[in-house]
N, C-alpha and C. Protein backbone atom coordinates (compact mmCIF):
# COMPACT_ATOMS: atom_id res chain seq x y z
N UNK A 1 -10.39 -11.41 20.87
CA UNK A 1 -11.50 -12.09 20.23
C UNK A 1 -12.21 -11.18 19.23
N UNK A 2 -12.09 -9.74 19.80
CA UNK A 2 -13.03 -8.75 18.76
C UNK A 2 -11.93 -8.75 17.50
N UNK A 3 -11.00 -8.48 17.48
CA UNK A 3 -9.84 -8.55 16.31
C UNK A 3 -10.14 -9.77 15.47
N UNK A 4 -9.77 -10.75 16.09
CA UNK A 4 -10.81 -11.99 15.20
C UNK A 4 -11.87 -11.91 14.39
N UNK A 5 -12.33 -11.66 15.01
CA UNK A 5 -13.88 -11.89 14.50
C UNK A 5 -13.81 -10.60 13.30
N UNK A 6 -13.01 -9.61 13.40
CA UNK A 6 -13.62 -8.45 12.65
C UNK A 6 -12.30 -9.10 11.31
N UNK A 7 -11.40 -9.88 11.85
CA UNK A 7 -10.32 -10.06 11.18
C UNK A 7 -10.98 -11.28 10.22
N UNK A 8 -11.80 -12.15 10.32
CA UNK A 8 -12.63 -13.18 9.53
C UNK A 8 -12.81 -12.66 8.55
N UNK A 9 -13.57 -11.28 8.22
CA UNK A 9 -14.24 -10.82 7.34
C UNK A 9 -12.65 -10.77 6.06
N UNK A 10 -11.47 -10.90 6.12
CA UNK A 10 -11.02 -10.54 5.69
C UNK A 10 -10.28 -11.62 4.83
N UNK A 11 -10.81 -12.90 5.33
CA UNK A 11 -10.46 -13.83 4.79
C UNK A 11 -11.91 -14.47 3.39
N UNK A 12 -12.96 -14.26 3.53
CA UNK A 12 -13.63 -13.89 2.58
C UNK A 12 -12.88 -13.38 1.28
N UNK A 13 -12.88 -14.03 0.24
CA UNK A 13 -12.58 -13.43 -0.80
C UNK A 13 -12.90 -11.74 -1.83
N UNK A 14 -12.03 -11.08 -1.60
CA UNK A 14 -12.45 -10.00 -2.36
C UNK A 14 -12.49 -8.73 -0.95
N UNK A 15 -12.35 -8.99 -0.16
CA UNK A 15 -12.62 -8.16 0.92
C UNK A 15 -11.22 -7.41 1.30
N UNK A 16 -11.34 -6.36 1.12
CA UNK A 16 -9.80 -5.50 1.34
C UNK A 16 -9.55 -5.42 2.73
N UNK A 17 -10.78 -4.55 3.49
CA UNK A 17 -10.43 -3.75 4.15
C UNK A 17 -11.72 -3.77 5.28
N UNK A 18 -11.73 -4.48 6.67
CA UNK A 18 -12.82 -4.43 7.29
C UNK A 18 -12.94 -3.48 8.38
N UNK A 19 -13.72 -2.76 9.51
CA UNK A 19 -13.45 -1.64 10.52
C UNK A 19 -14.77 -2.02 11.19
N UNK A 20 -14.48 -0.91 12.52
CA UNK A 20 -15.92 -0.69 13.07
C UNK A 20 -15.67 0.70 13.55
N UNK A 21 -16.93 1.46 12.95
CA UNK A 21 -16.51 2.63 13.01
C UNK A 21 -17.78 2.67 14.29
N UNK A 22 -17.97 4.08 15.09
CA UNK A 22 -19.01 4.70 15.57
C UNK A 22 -19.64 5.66 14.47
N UNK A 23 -20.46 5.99 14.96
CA UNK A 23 -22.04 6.83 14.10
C UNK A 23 -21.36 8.11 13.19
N UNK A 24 -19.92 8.93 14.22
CA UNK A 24 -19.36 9.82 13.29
C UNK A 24 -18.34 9.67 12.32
N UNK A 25 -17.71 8.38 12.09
CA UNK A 25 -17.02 7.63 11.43
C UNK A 25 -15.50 7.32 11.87
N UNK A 26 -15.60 7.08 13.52
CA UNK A 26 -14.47 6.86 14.17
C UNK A 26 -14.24 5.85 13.86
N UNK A 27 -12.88 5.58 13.34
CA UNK A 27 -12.44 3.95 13.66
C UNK A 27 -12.30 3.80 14.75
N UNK A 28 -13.00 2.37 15.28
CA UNK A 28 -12.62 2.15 16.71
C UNK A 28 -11.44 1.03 16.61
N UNK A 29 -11.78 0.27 15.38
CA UNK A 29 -10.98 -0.96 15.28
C UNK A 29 -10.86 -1.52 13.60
N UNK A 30 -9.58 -1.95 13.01
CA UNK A 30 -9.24 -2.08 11.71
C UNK A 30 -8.78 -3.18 11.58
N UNK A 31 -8.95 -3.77 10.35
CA UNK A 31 -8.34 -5.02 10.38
C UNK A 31 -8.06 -5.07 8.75
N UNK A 32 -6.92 -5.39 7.96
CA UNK A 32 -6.80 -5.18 6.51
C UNK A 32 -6.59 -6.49 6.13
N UNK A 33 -6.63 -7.59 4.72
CA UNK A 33 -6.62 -8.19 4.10
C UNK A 33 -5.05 -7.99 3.34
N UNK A 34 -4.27 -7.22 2.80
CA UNK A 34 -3.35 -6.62 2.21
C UNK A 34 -2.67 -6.00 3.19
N UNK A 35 -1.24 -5.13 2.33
CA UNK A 35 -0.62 -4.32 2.45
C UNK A 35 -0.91 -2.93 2.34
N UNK A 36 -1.86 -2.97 1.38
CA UNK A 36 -2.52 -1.69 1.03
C UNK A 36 -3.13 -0.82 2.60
N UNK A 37 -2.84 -0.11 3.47
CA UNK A 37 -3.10 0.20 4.20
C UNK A 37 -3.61 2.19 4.43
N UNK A 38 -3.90 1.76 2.81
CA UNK A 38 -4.22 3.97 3.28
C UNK A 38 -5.89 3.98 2.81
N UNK A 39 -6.24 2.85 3.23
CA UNK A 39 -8.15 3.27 3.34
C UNK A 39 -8.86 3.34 5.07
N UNK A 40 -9.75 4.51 5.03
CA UNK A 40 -10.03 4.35 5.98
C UNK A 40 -11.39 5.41 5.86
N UNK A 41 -12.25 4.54 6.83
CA UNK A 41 -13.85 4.84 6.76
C UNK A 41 -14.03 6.24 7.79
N UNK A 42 -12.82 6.87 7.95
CA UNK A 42 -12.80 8.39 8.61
C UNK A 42 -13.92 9.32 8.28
N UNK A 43 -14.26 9.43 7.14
CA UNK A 43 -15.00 10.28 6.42
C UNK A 43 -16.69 10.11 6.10
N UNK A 44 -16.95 8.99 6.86
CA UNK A 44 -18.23 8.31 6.59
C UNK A 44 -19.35 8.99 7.26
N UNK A 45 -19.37 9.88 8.46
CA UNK A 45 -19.61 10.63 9.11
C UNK A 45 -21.41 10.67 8.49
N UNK A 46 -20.99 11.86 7.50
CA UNK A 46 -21.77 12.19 6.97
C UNK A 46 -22.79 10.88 5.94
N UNK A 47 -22.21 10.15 5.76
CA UNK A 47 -22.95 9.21 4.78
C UNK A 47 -24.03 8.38 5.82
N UNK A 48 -23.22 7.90 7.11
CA UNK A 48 -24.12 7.29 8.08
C UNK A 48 -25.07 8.22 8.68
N UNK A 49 -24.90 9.42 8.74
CA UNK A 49 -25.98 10.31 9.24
C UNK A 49 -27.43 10.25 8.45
N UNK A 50 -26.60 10.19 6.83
CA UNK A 50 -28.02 10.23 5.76
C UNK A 50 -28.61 9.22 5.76
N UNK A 51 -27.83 7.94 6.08
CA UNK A 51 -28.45 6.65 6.10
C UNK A 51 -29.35 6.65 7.04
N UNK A 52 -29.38 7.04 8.35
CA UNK A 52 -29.91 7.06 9.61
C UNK A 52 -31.13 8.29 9.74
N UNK A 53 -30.85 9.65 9.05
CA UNK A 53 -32.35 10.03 8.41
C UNK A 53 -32.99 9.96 7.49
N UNK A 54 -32.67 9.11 6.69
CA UNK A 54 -33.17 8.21 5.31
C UNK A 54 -34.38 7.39 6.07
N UNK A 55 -34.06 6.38 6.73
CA UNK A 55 -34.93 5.70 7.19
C UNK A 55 -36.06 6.15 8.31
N UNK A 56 -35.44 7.08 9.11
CA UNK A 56 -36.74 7.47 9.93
C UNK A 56 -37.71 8.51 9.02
N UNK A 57 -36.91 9.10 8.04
CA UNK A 57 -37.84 9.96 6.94
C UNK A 57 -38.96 8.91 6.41
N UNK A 58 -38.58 7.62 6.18
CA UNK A 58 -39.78 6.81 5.36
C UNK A 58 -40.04 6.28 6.01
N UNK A 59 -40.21 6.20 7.62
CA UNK A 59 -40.83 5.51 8.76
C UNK A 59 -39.96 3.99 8.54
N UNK A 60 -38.92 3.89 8.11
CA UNK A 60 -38.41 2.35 8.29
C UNK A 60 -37.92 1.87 9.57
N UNK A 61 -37.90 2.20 10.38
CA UNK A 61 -37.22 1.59 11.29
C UNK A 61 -35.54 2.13 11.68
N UNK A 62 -34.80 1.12 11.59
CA UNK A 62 -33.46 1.66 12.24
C UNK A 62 -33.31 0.72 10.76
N UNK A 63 -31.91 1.46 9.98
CA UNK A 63 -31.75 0.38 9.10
C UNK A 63 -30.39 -0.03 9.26
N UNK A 64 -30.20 -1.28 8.63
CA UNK A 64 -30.02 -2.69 9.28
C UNK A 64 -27.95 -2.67 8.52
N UNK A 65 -28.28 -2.43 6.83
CA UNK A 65 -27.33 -2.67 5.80
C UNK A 65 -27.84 -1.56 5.26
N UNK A 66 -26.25 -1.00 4.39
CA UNK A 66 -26.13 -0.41 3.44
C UNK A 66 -24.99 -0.99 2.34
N UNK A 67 -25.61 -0.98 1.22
CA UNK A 67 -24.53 -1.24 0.03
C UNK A 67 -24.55 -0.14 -1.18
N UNK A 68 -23.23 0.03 -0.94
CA UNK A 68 -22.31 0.81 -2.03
C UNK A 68 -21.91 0.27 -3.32
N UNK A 69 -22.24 -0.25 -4.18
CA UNK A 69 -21.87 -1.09 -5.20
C UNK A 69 -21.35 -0.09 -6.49
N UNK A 70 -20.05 -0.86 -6.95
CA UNK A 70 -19.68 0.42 -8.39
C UNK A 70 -18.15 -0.77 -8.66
N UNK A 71 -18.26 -0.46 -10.13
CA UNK A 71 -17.47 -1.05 -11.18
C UNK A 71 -15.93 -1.82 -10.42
N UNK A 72 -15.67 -0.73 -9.22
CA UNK A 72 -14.19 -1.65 -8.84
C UNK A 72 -14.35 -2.19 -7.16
N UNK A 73 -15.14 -1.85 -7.10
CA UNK A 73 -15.98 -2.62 -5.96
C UNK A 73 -16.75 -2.33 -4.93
N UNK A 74 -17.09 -2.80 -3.66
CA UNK A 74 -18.13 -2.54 -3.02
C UNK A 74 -18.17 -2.10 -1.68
N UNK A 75 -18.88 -1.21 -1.08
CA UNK A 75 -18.58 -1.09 0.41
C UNK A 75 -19.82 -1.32 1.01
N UNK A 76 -19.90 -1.92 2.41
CA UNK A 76 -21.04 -2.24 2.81
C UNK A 76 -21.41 -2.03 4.64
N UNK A 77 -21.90 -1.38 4.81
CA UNK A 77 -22.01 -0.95 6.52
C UNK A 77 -23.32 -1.63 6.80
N UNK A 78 -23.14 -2.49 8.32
CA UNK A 78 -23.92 -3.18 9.36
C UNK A 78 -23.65 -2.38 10.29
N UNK A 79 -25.44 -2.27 10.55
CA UNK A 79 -25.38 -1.47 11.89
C UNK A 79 -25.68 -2.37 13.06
N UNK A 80 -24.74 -1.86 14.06
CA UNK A 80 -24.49 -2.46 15.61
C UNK A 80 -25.25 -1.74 16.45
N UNK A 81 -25.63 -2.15 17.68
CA UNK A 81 -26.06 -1.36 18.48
C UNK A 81 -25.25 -0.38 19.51
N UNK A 82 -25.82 0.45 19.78
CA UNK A 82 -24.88 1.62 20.05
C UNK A 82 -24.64 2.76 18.75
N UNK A 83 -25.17 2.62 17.84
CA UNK A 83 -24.93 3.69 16.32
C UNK A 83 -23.47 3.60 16.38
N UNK A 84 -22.75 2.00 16.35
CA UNK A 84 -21.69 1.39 15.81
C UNK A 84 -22.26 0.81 14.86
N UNK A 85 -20.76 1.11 14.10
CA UNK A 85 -21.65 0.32 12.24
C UNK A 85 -19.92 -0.63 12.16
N UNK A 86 -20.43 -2.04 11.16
CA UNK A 86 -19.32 -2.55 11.00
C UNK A 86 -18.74 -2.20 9.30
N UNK A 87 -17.99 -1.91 9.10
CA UNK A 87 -17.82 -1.09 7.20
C UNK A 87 -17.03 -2.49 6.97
N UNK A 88 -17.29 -2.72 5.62
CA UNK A 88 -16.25 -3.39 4.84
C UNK A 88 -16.36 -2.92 3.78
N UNK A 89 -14.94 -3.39 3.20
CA UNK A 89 -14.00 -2.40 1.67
C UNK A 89 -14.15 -3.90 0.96
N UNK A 90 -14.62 -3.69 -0.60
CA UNK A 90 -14.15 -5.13 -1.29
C UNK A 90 -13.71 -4.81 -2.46
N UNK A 91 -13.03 -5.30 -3.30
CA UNK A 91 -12.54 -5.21 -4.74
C UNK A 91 -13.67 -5.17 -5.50
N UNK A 92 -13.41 -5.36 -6.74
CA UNK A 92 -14.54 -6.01 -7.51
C UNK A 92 -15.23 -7.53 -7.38
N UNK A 93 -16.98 -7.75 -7.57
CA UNK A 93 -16.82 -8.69 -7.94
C UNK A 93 -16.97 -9.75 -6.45
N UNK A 94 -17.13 -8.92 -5.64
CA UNK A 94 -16.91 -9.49 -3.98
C UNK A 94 -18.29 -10.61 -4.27
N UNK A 95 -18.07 -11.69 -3.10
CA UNK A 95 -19.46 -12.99 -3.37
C UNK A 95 -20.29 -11.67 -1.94
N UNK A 96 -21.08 -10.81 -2.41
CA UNK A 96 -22.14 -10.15 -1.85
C UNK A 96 -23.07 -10.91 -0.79
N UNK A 97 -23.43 -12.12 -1.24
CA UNK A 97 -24.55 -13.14 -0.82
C UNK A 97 -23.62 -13.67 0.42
N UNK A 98 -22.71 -14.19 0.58
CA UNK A 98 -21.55 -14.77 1.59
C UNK A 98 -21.61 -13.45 2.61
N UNK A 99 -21.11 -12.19 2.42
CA UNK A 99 -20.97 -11.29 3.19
C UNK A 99 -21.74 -11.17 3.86
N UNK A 100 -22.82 -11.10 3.26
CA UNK A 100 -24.48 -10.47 4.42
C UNK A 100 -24.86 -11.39 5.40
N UNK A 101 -24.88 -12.96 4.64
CA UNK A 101 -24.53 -13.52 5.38
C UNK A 101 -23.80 -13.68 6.87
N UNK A 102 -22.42 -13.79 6.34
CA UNK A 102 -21.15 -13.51 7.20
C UNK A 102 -21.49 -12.29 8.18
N UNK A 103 -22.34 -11.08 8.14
CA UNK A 103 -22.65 -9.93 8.71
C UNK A 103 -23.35 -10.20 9.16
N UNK A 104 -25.03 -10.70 9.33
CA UNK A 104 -25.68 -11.08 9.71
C UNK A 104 -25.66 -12.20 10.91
N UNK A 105 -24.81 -12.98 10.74
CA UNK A 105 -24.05 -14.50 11.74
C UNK A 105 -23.50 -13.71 12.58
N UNK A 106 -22.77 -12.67 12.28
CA UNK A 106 -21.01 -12.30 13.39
C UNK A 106 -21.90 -11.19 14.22
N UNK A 107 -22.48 -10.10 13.50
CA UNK A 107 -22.58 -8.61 14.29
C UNK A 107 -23.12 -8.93 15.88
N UNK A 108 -23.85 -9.93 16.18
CA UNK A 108 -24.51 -9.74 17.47
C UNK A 108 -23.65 -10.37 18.28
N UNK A 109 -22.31 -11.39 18.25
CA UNK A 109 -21.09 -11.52 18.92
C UNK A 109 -20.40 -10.54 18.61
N UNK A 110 -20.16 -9.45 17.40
CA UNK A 110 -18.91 -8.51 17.73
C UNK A 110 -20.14 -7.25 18.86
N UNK A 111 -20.97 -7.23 18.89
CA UNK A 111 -21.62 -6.09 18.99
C UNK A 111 -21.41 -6.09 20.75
N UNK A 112 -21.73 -7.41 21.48
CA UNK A 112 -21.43 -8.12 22.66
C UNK A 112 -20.00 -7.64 23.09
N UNK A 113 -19.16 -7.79 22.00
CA UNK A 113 -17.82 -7.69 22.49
C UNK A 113 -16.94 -6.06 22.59
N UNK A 114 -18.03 -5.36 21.94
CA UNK A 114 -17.39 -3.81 22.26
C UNK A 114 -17.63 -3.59 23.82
């Protein structure tokens, strides 16, 4: 059911490459759109750390989304509970508004299901 659900995201148009990493940028679980199979949110480590003292630096809270946006496309991490984040990879051009959406609806059934 968790494969599903993380596997949806991939039927969304424009969406390469979906995962759920933990806080140091483990994949726990992958799911690809393509053939293209040599991306992977291994290295995120450090980016989710800054995200995560970004926000307690400006008293925000725990934050929620991050978006990566640039000319060939977009990456975007939902945070789960547990400092599990869900990453998605998109081409260019991805429908942004659908995703958050789509992230917003799914994370608290995938979050249930780790």
């Amino acid at each position: 059911m968790l494969q599903r659900l993380l596997a949806s995201f991939c039927q969304i148009p424009g969406v390469q490459f979906a995962a759920i990493i933990d806080n140091i940028g483990n994949e726990l679980m992958q799911t690809y759109s393509t053939n293209r199979q040599d991306v992977s949110f291994m290295d995120f480590g450090g980016l989710l750390q800054t995200l995560d003292m970004s926000s307690k630096l400006f008293d925000m809270g725990d934050a929620n989304q991050c978006w990566i946006e640039s000319e060939n496309g977009s990456i975007l991490l939902c945070a789960l509970p547990d400092r599990k984040y869900i990453g998605i990879l998109t081409s260019e051009n991805p429908n942004l508004g659908r995703l958050s959406y789509e992230l917003n609806t799914k994370k608290e059934a995938i979050a249930q299901l780790i």
